[in-house]
Protein backbone atom coordinates (compact mmCIF):
# COMPACT_ATOMS: atom_id res chain seq x y z
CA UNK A 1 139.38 -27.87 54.79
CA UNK A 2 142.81 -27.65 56.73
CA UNK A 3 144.67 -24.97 54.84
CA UNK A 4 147.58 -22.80 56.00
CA UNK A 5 147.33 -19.04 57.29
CA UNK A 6 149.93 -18.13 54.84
CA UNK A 7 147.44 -19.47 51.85
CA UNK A 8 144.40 -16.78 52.57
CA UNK A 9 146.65 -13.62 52.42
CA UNK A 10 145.49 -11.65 49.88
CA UNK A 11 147.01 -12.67 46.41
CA UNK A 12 145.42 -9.38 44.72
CA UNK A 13 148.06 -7.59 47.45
CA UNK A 14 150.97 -9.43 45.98
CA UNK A 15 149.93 -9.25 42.44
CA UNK A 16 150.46 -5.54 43.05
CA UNK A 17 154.28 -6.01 43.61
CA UNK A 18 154.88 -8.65 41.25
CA UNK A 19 154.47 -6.28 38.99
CA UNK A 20 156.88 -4.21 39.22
CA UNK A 21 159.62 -3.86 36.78
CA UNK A 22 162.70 -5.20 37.88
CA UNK A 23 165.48 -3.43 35.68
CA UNK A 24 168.54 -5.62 34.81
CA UNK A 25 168.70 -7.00 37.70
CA UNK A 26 167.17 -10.34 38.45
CA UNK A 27 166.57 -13.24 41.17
CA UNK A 28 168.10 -16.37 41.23
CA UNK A 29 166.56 -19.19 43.90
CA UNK A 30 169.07 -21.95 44.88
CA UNK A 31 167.62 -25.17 45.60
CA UNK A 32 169.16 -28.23 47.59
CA UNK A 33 168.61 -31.66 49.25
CA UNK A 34 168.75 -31.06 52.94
CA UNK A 35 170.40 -33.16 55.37
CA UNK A 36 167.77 -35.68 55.25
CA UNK A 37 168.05 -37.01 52.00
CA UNK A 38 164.25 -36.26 51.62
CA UNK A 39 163.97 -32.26 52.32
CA UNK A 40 164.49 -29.30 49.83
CA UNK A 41 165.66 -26.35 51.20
CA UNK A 42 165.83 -22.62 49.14
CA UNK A 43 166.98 -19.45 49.33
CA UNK A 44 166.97 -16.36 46.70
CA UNK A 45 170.02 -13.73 46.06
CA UNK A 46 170.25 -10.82 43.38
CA UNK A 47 172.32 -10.88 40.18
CA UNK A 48 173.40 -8.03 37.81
CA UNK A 49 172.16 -9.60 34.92
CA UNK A 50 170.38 -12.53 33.94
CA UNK A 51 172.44 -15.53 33.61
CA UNK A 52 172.40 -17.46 30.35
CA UNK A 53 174.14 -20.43 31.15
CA UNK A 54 175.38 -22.03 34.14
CA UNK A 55 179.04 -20.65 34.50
CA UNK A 56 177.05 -17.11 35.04
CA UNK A 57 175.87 -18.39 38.41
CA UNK A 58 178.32 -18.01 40.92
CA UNK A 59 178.71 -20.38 44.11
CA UNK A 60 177.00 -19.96 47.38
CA UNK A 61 176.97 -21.07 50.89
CA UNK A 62 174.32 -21.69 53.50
CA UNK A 63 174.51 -22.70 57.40
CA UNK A 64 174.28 -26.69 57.32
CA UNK A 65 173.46 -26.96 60.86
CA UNK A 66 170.10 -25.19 60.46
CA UNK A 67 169.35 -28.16 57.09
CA UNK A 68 171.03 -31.30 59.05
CA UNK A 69 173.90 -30.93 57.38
CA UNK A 70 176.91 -29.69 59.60
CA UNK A 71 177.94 -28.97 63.56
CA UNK A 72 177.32 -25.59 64.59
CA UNK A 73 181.63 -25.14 65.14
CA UNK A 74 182.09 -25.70 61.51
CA UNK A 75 178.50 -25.03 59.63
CA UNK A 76 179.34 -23.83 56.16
CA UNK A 77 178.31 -25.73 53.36
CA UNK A 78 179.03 -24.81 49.67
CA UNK A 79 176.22 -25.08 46.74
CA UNK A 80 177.31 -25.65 43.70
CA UNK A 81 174.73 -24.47 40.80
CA UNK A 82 173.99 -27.72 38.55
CA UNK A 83 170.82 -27.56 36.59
CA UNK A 84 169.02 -24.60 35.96
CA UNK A 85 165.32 -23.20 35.34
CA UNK A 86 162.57 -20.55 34.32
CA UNK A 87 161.25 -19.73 37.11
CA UNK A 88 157.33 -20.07 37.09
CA UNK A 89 156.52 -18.05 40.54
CA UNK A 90 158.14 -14.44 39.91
CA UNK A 91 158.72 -15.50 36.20
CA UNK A 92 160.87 -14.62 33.21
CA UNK A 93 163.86 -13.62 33.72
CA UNK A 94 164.27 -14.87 37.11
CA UNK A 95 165.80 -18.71 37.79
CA UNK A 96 165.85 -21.82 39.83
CA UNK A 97 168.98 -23.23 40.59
CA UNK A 98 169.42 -26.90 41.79
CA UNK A 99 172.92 -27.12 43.31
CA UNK A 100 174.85 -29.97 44.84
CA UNK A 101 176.16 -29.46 48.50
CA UNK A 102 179.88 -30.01 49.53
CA UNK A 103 181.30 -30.02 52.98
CA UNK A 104 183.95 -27.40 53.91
CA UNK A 105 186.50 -30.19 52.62
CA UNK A 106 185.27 -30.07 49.00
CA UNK A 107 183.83 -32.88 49.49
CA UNK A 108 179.67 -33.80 49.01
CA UNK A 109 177.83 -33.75 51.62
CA UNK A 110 176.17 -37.57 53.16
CA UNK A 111 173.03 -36.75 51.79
CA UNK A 112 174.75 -35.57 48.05
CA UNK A 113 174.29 -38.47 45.87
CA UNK A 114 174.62 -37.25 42.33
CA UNK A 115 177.98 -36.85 42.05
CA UNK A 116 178.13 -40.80 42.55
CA UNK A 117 175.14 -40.81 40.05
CA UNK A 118 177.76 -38.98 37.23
CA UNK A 119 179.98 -40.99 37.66
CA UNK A 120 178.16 -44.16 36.94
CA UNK A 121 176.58 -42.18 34.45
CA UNK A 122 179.51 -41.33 32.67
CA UNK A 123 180.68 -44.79 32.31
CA UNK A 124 177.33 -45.82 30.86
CA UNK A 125 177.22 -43.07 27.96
CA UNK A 126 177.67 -45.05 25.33
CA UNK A 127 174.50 -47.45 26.19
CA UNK A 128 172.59 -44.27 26.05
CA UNK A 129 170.63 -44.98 29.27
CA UNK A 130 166.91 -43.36 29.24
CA UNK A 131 164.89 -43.20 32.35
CA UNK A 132 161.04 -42.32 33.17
CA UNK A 133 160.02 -41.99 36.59
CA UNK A 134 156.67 -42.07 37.93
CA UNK A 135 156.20 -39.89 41.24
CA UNK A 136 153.28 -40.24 43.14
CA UNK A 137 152.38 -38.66 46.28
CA UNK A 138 149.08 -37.68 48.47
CA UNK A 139 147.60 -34.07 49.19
CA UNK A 140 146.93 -33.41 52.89
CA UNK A 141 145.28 -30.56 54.70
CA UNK A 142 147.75 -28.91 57.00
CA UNK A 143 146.31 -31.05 60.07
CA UNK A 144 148.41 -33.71 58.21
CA UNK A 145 144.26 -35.26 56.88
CA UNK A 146 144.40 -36.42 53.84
CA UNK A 147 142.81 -33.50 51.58
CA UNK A 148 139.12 -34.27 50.79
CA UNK A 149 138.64 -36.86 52.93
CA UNK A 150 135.91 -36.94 55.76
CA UNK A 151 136.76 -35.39 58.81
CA UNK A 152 135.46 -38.27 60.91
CA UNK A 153 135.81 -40.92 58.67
CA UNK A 154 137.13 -43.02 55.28
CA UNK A 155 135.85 -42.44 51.43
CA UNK A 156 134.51 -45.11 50.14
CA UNK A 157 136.94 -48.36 49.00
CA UNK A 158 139.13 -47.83 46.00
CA UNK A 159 137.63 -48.47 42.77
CA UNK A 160 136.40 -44.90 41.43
CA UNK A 161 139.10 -42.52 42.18
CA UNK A 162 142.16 -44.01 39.22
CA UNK A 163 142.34 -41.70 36.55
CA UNK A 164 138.73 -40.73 38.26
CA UNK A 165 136.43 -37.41 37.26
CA UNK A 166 133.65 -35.32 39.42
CA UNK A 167 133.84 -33.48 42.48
CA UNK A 168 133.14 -36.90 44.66
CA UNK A 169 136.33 -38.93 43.19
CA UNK A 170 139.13 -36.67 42.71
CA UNK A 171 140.37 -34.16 45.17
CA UNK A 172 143.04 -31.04 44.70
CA UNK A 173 143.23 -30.76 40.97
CA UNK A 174 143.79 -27.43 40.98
CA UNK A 175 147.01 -27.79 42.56
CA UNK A 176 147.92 -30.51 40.45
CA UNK A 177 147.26 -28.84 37.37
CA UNK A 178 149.18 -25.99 38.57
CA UNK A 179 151.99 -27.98 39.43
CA UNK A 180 152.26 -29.26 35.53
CA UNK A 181 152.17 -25.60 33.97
CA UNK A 182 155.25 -24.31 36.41
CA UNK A 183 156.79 -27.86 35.45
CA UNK A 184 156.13 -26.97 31.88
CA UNK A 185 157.40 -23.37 32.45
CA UNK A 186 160.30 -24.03 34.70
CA UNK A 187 161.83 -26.53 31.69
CA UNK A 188 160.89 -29.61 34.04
CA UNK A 189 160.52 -32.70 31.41
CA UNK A 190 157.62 -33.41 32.83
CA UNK A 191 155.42 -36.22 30.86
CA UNK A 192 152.02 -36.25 32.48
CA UNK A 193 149.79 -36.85 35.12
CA UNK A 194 147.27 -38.59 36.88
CA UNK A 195 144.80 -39.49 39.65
CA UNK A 196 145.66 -42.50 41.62
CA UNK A 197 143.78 -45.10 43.37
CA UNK A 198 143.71 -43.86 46.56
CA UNK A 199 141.80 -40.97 46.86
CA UNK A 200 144.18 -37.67 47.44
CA UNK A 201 146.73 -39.55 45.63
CA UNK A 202 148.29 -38.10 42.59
CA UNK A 203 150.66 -39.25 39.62
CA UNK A 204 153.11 -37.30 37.63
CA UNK A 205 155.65 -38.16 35.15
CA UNK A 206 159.20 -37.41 34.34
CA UNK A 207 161.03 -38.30 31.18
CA UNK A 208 162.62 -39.88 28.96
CA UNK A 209 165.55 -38.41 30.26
CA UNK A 210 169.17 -39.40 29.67
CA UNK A 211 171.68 -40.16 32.37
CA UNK A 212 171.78 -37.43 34.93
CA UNK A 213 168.83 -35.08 33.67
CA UNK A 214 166.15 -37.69 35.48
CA UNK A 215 167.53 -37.01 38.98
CA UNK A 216 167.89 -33.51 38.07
CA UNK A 217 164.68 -32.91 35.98
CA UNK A 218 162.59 -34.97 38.85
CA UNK A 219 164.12 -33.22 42.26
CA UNK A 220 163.00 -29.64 40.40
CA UNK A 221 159.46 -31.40 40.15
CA UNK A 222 159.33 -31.93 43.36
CA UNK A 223 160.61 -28.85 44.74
CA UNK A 224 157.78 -26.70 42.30
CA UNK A 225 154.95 -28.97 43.54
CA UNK A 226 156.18 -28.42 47.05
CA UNK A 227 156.05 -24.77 46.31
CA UNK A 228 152.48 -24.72 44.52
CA UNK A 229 151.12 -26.60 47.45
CA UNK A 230 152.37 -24.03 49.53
CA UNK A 231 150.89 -21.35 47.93
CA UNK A 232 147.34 -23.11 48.33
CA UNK A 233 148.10 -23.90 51.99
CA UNK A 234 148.10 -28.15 51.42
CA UNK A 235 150.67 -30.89 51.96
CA UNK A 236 152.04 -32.80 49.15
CA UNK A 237 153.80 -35.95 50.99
CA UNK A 238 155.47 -38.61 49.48
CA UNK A 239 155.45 -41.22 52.24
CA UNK A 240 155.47 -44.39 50.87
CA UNK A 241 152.60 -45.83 52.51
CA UNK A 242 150.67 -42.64 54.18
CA UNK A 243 147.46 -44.23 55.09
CA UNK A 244 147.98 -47.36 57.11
CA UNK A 245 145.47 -50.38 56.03
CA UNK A 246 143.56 -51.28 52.73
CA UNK A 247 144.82 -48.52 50.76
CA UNK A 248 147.36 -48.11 48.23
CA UNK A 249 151.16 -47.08 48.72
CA UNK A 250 152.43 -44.37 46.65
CA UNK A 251 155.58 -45.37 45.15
CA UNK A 252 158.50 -43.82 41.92
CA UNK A 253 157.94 -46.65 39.45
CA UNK A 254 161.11 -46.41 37.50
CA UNK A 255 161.04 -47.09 33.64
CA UNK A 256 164.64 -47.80 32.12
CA UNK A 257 165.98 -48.86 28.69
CA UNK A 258 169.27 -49.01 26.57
CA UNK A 259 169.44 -48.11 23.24
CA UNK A 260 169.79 -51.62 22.40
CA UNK A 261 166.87 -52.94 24.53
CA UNK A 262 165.10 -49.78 22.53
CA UNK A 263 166.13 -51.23 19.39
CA UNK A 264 165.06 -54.46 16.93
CA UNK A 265 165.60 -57.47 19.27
CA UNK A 266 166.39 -55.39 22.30
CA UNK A 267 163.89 -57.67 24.61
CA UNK A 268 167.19 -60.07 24.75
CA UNK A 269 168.85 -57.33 26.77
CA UNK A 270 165.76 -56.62 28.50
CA UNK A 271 165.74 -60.29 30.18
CA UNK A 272 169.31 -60.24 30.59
CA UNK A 273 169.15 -56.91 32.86
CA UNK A 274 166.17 -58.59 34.57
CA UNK A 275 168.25 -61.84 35.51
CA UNK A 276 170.94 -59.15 36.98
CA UNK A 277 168.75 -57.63 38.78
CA UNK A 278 166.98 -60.35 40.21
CA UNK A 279 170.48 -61.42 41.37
CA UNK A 280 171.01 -57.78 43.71
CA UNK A 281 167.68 -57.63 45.24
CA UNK A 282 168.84 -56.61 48.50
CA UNK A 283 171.24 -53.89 47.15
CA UNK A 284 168.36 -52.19 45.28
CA UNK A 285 165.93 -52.21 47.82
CA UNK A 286 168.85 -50.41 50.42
CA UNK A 287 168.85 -48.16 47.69
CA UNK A 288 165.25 -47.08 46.85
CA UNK A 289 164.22 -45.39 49.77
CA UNK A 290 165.94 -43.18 51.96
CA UNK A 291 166.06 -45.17 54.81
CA UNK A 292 167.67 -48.41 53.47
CA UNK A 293 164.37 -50.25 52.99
CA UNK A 294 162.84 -49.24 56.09
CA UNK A 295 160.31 -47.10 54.49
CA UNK A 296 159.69 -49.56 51.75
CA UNK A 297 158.70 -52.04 54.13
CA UNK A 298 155.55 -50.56 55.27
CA UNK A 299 154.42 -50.48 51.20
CA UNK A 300 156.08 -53.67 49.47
CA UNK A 301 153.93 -56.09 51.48
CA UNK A 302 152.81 -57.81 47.90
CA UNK A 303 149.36 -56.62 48.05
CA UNK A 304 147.58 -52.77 46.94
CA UNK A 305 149.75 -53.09 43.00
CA UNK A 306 153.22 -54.28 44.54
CA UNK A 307 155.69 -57.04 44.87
CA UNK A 308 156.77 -59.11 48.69
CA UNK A 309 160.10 -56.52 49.75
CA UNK A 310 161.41 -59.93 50.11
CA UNK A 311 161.17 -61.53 47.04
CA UNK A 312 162.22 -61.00 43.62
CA UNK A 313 159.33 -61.38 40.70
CA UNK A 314 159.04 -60.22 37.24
CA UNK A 315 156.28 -60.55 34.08
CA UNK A 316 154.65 -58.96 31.39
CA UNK A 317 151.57 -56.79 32.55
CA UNK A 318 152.40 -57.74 35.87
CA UNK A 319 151.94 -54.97 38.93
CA UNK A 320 151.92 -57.15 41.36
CA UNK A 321 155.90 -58.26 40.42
CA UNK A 322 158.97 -56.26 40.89
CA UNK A 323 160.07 -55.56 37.22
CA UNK A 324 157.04 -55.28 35.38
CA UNK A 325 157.52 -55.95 31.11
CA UNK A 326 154.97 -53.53 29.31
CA UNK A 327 152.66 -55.83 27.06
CA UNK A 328 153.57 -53.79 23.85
CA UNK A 329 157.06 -54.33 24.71
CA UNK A 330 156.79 -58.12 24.74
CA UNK A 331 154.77 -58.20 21.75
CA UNK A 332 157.22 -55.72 19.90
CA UNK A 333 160.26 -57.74 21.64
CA UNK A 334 162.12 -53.95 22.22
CA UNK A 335 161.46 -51.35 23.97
CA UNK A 336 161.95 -50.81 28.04
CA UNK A 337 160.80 -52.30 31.63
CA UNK A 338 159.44 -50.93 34.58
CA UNK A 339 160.99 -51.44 37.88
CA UNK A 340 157.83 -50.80 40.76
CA UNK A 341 160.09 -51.00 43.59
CA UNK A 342 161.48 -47.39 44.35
CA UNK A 343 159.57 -46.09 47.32
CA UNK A 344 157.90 -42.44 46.37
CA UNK A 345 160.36 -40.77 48.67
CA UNK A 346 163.68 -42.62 47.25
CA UNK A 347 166.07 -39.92 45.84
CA UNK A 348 166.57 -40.37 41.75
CA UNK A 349 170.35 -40.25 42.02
CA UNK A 350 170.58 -43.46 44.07
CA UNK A 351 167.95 -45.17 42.15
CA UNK A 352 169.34 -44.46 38.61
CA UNK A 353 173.06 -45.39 39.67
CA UNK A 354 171.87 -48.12 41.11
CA UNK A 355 170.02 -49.75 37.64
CA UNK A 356 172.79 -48.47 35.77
CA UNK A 357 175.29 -50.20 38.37
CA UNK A 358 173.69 -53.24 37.82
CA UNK A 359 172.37 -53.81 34.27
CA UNK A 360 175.00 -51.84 32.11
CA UNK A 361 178.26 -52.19 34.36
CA UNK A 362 177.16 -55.51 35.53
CA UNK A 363 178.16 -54.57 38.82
CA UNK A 364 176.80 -57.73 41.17
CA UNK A 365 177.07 -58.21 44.98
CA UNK A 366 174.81 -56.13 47.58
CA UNK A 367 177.44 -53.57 48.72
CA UNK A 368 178.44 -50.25 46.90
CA UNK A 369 180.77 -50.35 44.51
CA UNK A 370 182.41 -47.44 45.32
């Protein structure tokens, strides 16, 4: 297997350090969205104490034109703590910070989304929007291979590997169990996991959240299984379609309700979001994946569990459409949909405004509201 130099150092080595008391003192990581809208970037610094809430974490800065973010002339970029964690690598009482970047105007940076996100968010409170959001993504060896796969070669077709067990079907759990403990650790809502149909490919849940915790709760899931991957030397990518031919696509299916669509009845407002949406295709698909569809277009072809990028479908039980009705939901007539068409490398904030743009604020037209 492909595995990085950095993964065989002797862990026994840095168990020695780790330790060592700390006194009063404690580390807190800051994490961000780089410059392109896909990256996470991190760095640590040393507090007095360990901070209890927010407000005890003051504001940083970092050199955006080493992260994509700002001209070497005017490079300083502010981060602004927003959500924070346990942190599962160095442990109790040290934290994970995700911050939002502003520009040395105040202002957020291109690649800062969420404080568009609140905003729509806050206008939406009183529907009481949950989300769930399904991130899959593929191990590869550091050669950029996917991780168990022949070196000269293809496993065999899809078929055994979903949900699969045994050594011949499912590659890298380690790392994926991993992953979910410093999820569960950290305070990530994470909801489960799974193997996917691809072999390599991997599933994890986020949610129910409300409003702004999904973008939040699902960018800290990514950063720890970026950072458990590291320490076992793989690749966790979350191309949309890594593997070009008769495989699967990995993709963020995105599960949404209202409280009324949750409540007696609520499959009314279910089908009236649906006929919204299917009215802003083309401003939803600019929105779920970082490059304006691009990416989406090697993976929405309508075959391998998705919908045509071109078309708008929907139907109970239906993978193959883009807004997929849960069965129990149509036979329960409440409850919540599924929209399949966020790309695995879209960024939560834009996905989430964007549904709540559409089917609470009934927002229509394919450019941005604001």
């Amino acid at each position: 297997m492909s595995v990085s130099e950095s993964s065989l150092l002797n862990k026994g080595v840095r168990d020695q350090y780790m330790k060592l008391p700390q006194g009063d003192r404690v580390q807190v990581t800051y994490v961000w969205i780089d410059g392109t809208g896909e990256g996470l970037r991190c760095k640590t610094r040393t507090l007095d104490s360990e901070p209890k809430c927010l407000e005890d974490i003051p504001e940083w800065n970092f050199d955006g034109s080493s992260t994509y973010q700002a001209e070497g002339s005017n490079s300083d970029m502010y981060l602004i703590p927003v959500c924070m964690f346990r942190d599962p690598f160095i442990l109790d009482p040290n934290k994970l910070v995700l911050c939002e970047v502003l520009k040395y105007n105040r202002k957020p940076a291109e690649t800062n989304l969420r404080m568009r996100c609140k905003q729509a968010m806050d206008l939406a409170a009183d529907s009481h929007p949950w989300f769930g959001m399904e991130q899959e993504y593929t191990l590869l060896g550091i050669n950029k291979h996917p991780y168990g796969w022949p070196q000269n070669g293809f496993p065999g077709p899809q078929g055994p590997y979903c949900c699969g067990v045994g050594a011949d079907k499912v590659y890298g759990r380690d790392v994926v169990e991993s992953h979910y403990k410093a999820c569960m650790y950290a305070g990530v809502k994470i909801a489960g996991c799974n193997a996917e149909a691809m072999p390599s490919q991997w599933e994890f849940q986020v949610g129910p959240s409300e409003g702004m915790d999904m973008g939040d709760h699902l960018w800290m899931a990514r950063f720890l299984l970026h950072r458990v991957c590291e320490d076992f030397g793989v690749v966790a990518t979350l191309d949309p379609k890594p593997i070009p031919g008769n495989w699967n696509g990995a993709g963020c299916h995105t599960n949404f309700s209202t409280e009324a669509m949750r409540n007696k009845g609520g499959l009314q407002h279910i089908e009236e979001a649906i006929e919204r949406l299917s009215k802003r295709h083309a401003f939803h698909i600019k929105a779920y994946d970082p490059k304006g569809g691009a990416d989406n277009s090697r993976r929405l072809t309508g075959f391998h569990s998705t919908s045509s990028i071109h078309d708008f479908s929907a139907g109970v039980a239906n993978r193959g459409a883009s807004i997929r009705i849960p069965r129990q939901v149509g036979q329960d007539g409440c409850g919540y949909f599924e929209d399949r068409r966020p790309s695995a490398n879209c960024d939560p904030y834009a996905v989430t405004e964007a549904i709540i743009r559409t089917c609470v604020l009934n927002e229509t037209g394919d450019q941005d509201a604001a």
